[in-house]
Protein backbone atom coordinates (compact mmCIF):
# COMPACT_ATOMS: atom_id res chain seq x y z
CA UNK A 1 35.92 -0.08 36.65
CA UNK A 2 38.67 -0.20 34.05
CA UNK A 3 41.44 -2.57 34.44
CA UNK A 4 44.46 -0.45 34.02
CA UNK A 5 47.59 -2.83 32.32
CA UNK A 6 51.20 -2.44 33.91
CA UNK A 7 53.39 -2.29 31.30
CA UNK A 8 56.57 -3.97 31.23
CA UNK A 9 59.58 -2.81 32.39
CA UNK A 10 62.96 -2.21 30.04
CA UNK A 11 64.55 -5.04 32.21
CA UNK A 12 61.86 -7.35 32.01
CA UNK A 13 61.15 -7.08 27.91
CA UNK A 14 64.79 -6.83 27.80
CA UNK A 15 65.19 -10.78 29.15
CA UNK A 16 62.43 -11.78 26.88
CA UNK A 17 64.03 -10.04 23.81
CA UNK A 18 67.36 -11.45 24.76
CA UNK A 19 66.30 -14.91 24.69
CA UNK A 20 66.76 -14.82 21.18
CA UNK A 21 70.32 -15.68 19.79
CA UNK A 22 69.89 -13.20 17.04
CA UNK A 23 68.96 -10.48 19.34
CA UNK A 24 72.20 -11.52 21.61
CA UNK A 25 74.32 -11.05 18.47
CA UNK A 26 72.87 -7.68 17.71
CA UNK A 27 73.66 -6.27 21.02
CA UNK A 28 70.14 -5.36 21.80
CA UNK A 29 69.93 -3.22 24.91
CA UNK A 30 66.23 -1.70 25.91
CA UNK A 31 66.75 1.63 27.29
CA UNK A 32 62.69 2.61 27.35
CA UNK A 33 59.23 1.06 27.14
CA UNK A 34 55.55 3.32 27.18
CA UNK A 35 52.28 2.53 26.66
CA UNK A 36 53.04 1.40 22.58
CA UNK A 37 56.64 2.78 22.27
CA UNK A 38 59.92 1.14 22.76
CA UNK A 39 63.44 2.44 22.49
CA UNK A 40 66.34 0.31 21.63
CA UNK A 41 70.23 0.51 21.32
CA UNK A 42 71.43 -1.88 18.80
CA UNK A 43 75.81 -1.92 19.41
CA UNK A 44 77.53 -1.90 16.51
CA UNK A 45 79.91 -4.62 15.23
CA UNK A 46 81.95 -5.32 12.32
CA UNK A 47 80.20 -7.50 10.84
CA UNK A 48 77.55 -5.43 9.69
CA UNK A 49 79.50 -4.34 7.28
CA UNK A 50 78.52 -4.61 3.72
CA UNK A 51 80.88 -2.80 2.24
CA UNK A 52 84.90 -2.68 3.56
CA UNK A 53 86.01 0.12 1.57
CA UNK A 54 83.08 2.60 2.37
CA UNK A 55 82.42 0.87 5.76
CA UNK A 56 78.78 0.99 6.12
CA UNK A 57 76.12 -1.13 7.78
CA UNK A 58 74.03 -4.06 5.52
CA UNK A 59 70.58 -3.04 4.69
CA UNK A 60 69.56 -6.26 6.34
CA UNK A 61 70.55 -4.95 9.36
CA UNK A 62 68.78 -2.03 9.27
CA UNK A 63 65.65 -4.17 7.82
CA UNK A 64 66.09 -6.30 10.67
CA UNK A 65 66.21 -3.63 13.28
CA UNK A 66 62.89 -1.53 12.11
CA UNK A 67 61.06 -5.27 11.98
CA UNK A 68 62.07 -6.25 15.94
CA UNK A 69 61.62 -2.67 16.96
CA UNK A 70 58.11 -2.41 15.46
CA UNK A 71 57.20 -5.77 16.96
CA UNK A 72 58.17 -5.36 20.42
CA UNK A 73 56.66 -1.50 20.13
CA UNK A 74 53.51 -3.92 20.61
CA UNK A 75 54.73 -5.51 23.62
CA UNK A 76 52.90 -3.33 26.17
CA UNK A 77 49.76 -5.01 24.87
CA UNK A 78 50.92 -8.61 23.83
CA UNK A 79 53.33 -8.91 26.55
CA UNK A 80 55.17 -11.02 24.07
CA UNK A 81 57.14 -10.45 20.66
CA UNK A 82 54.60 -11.02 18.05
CA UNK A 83 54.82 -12.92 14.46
CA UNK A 84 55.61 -10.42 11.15
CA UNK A 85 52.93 -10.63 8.25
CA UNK A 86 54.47 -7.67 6.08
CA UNK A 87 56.61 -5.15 6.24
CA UNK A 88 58.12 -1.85 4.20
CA UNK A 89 61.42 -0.76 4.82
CA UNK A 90 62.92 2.85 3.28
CA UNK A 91 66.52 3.41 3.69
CA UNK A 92 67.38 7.34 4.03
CA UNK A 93 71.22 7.31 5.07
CA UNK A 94 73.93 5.03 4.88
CA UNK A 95 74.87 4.02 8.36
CA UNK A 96 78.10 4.17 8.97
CA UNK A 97 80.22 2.13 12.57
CA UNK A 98 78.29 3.08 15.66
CA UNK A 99 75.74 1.94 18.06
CA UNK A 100 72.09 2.94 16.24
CA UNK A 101 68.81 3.95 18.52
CA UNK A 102 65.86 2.60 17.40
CA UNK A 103 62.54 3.89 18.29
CA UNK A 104 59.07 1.92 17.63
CA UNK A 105 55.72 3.13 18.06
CA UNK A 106 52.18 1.00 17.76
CA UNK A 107 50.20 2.92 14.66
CA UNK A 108 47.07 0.66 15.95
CA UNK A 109 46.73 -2.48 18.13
CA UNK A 110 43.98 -4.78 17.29
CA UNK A 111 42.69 -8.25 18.50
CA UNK A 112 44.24 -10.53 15.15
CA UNK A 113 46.55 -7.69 13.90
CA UNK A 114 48.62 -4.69 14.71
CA UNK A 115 50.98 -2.23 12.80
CA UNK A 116 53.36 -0.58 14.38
CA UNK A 117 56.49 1.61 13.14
CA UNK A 118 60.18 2.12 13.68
CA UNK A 119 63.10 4.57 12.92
CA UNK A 120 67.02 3.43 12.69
CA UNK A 121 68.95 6.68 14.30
CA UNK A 122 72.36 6.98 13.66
CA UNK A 123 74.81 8.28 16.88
CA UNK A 124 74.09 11.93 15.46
CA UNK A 125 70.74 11.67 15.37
CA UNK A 126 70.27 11.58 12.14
CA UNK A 127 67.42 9.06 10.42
CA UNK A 128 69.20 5.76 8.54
CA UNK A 129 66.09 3.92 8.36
CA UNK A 130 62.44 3.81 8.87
CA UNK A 131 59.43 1.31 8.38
CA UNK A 132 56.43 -0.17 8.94
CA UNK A 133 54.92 -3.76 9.61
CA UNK A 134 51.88 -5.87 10.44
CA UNK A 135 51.86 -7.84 13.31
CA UNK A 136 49.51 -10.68 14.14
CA UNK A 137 48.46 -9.99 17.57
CA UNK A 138 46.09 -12.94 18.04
CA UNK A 139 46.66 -14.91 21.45
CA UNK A 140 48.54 -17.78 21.07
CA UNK A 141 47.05 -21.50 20.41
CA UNK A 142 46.61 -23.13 23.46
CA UNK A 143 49.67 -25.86 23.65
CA UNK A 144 48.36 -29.32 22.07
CA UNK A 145 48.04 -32.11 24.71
């Protein structure tokens, strides 16, 4: 008989993701979680801003967001955001003030390591972002005594 895992709800990967300060400051909301796939809202704020006279959002923002959406695509099998080993990043659109959706998907889970994806939407739907990462997805060391 096949154990069949719950997975997570948005609430409860929500309060894990939150516990980071950097994920507080990015005003990280989880609106969905499946079986490998995640959707985020990441509100904007000001001070993404690169670039005051053309207004648009810092690559690193955008690098950042594809990297925790990718990783926490993985938490319906981890349970737990997991460690980055590499990651590629393309940048499509400039993304200009407004809340993004971000959308992850696990490409393949393994026992040491994962890779998973993510796209950066823009309010109108239209791709800013997208990229790809590797994940170790070993279980953690047991604590030392």
């Amino acid at each position: 008989m096949s154990e069949t895992k719950k997975i997570p709800t948005p609430q409860e990967v929500e309060a894990l993701l939150l516990r980071g300060p950097y994920h507080q400051w990015l005003g990280l909301k989880v609106l969905a979680v499946g079986e490998g796939t995640i959707e985020i809202k990441a509100t904007w704020r000001e001070e993404w801003v690169v670039n005051p006279d053309r207004r648009y959002t810092h690559g690193g923002i955008l690098a950042a967001l594809v990297d925790l959406t990718a990783d926490w695509a993985l938490v319906s099998s981890t349970g737990r955001g997991v460690p980055t080993v590499d990651m590629r990043v393309d940048y499509h659109r400039a993304a200009m003030p407004g809340d993004l959706t971000c959308k992850g998907k696990v490409v393949r889970a393994g026992g040491q390591f994962s890779v998973a994806e993510a796209q950066i939407y823009d309010g109108d739907g239209k791709l800013c972002a997208s990229g790809r990462g590797v994940y170790l997805t070993a279980p953690p060391a047991p604590p030392k005594a």
